[in-house]
Structures are given as structure tokens and as C-alpha cells.
C-alpha atoms as a PDB file:
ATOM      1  CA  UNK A   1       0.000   0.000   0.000  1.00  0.00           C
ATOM      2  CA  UNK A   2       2.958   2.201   0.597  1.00  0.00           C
ATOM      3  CA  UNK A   3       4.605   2.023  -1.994  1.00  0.00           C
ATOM      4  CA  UNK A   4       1.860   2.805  -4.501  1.00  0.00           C
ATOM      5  CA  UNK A   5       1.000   5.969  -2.608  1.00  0.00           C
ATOM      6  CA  UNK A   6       4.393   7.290  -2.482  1.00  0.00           C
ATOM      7  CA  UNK A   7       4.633   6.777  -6.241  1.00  0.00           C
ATOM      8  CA  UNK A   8       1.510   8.610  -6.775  1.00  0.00           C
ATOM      9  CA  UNK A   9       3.323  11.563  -4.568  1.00  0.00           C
ATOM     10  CA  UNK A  10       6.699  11.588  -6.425  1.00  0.00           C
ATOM     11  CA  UNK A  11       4.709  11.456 -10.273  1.00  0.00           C
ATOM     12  CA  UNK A  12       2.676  14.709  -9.493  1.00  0.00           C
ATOM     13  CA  UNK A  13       5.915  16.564  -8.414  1.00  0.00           C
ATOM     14  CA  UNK A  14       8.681  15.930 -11.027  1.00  0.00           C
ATOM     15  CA  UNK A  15       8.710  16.618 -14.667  1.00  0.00           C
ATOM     16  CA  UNK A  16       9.041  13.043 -15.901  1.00  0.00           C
ATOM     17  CA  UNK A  17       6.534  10.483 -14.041  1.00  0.00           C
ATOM     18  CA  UNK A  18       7.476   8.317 -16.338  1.00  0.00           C
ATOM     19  CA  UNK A  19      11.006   7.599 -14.944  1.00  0.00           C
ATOM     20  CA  UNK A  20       9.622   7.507 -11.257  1.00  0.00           C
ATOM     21  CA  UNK A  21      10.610   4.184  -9.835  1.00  0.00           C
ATOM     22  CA  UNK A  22       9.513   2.832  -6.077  1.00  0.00           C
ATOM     23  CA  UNK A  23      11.200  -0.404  -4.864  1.00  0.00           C
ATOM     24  CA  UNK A  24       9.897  -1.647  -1.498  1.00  0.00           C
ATOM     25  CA  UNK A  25      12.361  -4.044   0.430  1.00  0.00           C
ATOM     26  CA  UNK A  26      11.749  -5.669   3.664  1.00  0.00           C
ATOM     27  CA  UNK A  27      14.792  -5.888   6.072  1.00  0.00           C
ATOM     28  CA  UNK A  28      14.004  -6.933   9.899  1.00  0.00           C
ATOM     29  CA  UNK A  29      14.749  -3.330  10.711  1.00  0.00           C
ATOM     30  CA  UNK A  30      11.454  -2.457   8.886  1.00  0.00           C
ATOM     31  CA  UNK A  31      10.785  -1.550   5.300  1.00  0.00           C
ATOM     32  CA  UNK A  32      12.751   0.370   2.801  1.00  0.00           C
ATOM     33  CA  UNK A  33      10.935   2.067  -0.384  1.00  0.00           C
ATOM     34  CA  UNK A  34      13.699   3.519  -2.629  1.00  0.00           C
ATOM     35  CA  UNK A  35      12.678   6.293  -4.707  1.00  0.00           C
ATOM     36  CA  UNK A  36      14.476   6.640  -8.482  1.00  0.00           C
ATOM     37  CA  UNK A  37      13.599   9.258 -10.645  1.00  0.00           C
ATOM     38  CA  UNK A  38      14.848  11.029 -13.592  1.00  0.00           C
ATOM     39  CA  UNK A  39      18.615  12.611 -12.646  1.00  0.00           C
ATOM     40  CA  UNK A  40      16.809  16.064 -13.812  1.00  0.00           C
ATOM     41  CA  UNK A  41      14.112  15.330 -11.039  1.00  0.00           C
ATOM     42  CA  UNK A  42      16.445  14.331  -8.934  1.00  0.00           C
ATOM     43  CA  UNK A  43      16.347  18.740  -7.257  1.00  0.00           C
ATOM     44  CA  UNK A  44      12.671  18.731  -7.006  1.00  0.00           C
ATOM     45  CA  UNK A  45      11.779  15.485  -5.448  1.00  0.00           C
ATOM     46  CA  UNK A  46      14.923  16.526  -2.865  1.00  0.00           C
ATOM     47  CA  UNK A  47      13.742  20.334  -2.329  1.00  0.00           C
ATOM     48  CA  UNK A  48      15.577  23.106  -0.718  1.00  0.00           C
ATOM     49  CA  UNK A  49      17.221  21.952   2.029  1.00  0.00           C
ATOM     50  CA  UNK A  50      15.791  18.370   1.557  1.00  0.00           C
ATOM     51  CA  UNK A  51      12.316  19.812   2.588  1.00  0.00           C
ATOM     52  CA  UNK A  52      10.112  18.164   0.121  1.00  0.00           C
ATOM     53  CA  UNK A  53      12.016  14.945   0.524  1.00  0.00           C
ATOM     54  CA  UNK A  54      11.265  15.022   5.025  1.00  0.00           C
ATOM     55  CA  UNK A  55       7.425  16.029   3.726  1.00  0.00           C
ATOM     56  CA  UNK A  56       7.344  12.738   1.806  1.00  0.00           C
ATOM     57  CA  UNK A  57       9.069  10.498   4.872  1.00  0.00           C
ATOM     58  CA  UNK A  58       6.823  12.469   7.249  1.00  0.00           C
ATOM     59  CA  UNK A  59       3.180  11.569   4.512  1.00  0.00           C
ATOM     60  CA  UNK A  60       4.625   8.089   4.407  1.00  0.00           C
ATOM     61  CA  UNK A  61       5.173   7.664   8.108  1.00  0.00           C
ATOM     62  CA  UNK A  62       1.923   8.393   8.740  1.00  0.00           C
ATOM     63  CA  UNK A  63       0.427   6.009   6.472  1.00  0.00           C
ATOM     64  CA  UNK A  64       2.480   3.154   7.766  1.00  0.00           C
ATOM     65  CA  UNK A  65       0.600   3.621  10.879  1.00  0.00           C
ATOM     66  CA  UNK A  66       3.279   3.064  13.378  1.00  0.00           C
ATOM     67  CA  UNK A  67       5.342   0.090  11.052  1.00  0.00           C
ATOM     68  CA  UNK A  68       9.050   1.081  10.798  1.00  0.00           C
ATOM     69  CA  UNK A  69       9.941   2.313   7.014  1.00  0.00           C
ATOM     70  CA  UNK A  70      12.129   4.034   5.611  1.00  0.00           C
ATOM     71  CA  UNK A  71      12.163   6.154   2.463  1.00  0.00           C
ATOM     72  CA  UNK A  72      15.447   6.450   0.486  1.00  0.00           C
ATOM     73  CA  UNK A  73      15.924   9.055  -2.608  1.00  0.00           C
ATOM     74  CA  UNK A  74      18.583   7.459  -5.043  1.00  0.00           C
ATOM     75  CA  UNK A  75      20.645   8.977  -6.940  1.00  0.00           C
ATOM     76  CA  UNK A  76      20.624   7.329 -10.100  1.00  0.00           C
ATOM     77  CA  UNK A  77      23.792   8.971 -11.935  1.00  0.00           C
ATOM     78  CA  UNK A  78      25.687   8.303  -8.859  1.00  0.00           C
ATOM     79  CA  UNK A  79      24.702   4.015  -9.220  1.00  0.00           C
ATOM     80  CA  UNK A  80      25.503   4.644 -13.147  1.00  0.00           C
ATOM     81  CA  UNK A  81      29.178   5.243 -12.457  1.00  0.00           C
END
């Protein structure tokens, strides 16, 4: 359920929903939703001062209802390298 909501979050912020990209992974410290988007994206989902991306943990948070996750912005030129 997470996942698909913080999807839906990212696409109406960046430029190209297309390249938005939410992988969910389950580690016994809770769950981890990586977010990959377009490296031109990459500002806007992030915000000034990383404010956008701590509005998106905080939305998420809340809809996990108390279940540990974590949300993780990637940087996708830095994995291309």
C-alpha cells in the first residue's frame, strides 16, 4: 500500500513520471521504499534543504501507521558510475 502511494506523490511533483521508480524491500529493521527518478528530477523530489524529501518520509510515516519504514531518494547517476 505504501509504496503505490508514495509513487503517486513523487509522479505529481517531477517533470518526468514516467522515470519515477519505487522499490519496497523488507529488512528486519522495517521496510525500505527507494525512490528513483529522472537525474533532472532528482532537485525537485529533494527540495531546498531536503524539505520536500522530510514532507514525503513524514506523509509516508503516517500512512504506515506506526510500522518502521524508511524512504530512500537514489541517486541514479551516482549508481551509473
Amino acid at each position: 500500500m505504501l509504496s503505490p502511494a508514495l509513487e503517486h506523490l513523487v509522479k505529481g511533483i517531477v517533470d518526468h513520471p514516467e522515470d519515477v521508480q519505487v522499490a519496497a524491500k523488507s529488512t528486519t529493521r522495517g521496510e525500505i521504499l527507494e525512490v528513483r527518478v529522472n537525474p533532472e528530477d532528482l532537485g525537485r523530489v529533494i527540495g531546498r534543504s531536503g524539505r520536500t524529501a522530510k514532507a514525503l518520509r513524514t506523509l509516508v510515516n503516517s500512512l504506515a501507521g506506526g510500522a518502521r519504514v524508511r524512504v530512500d531518494v537514489v541517486d541514479t547517476d551516482a549508481t551509473a558510475r
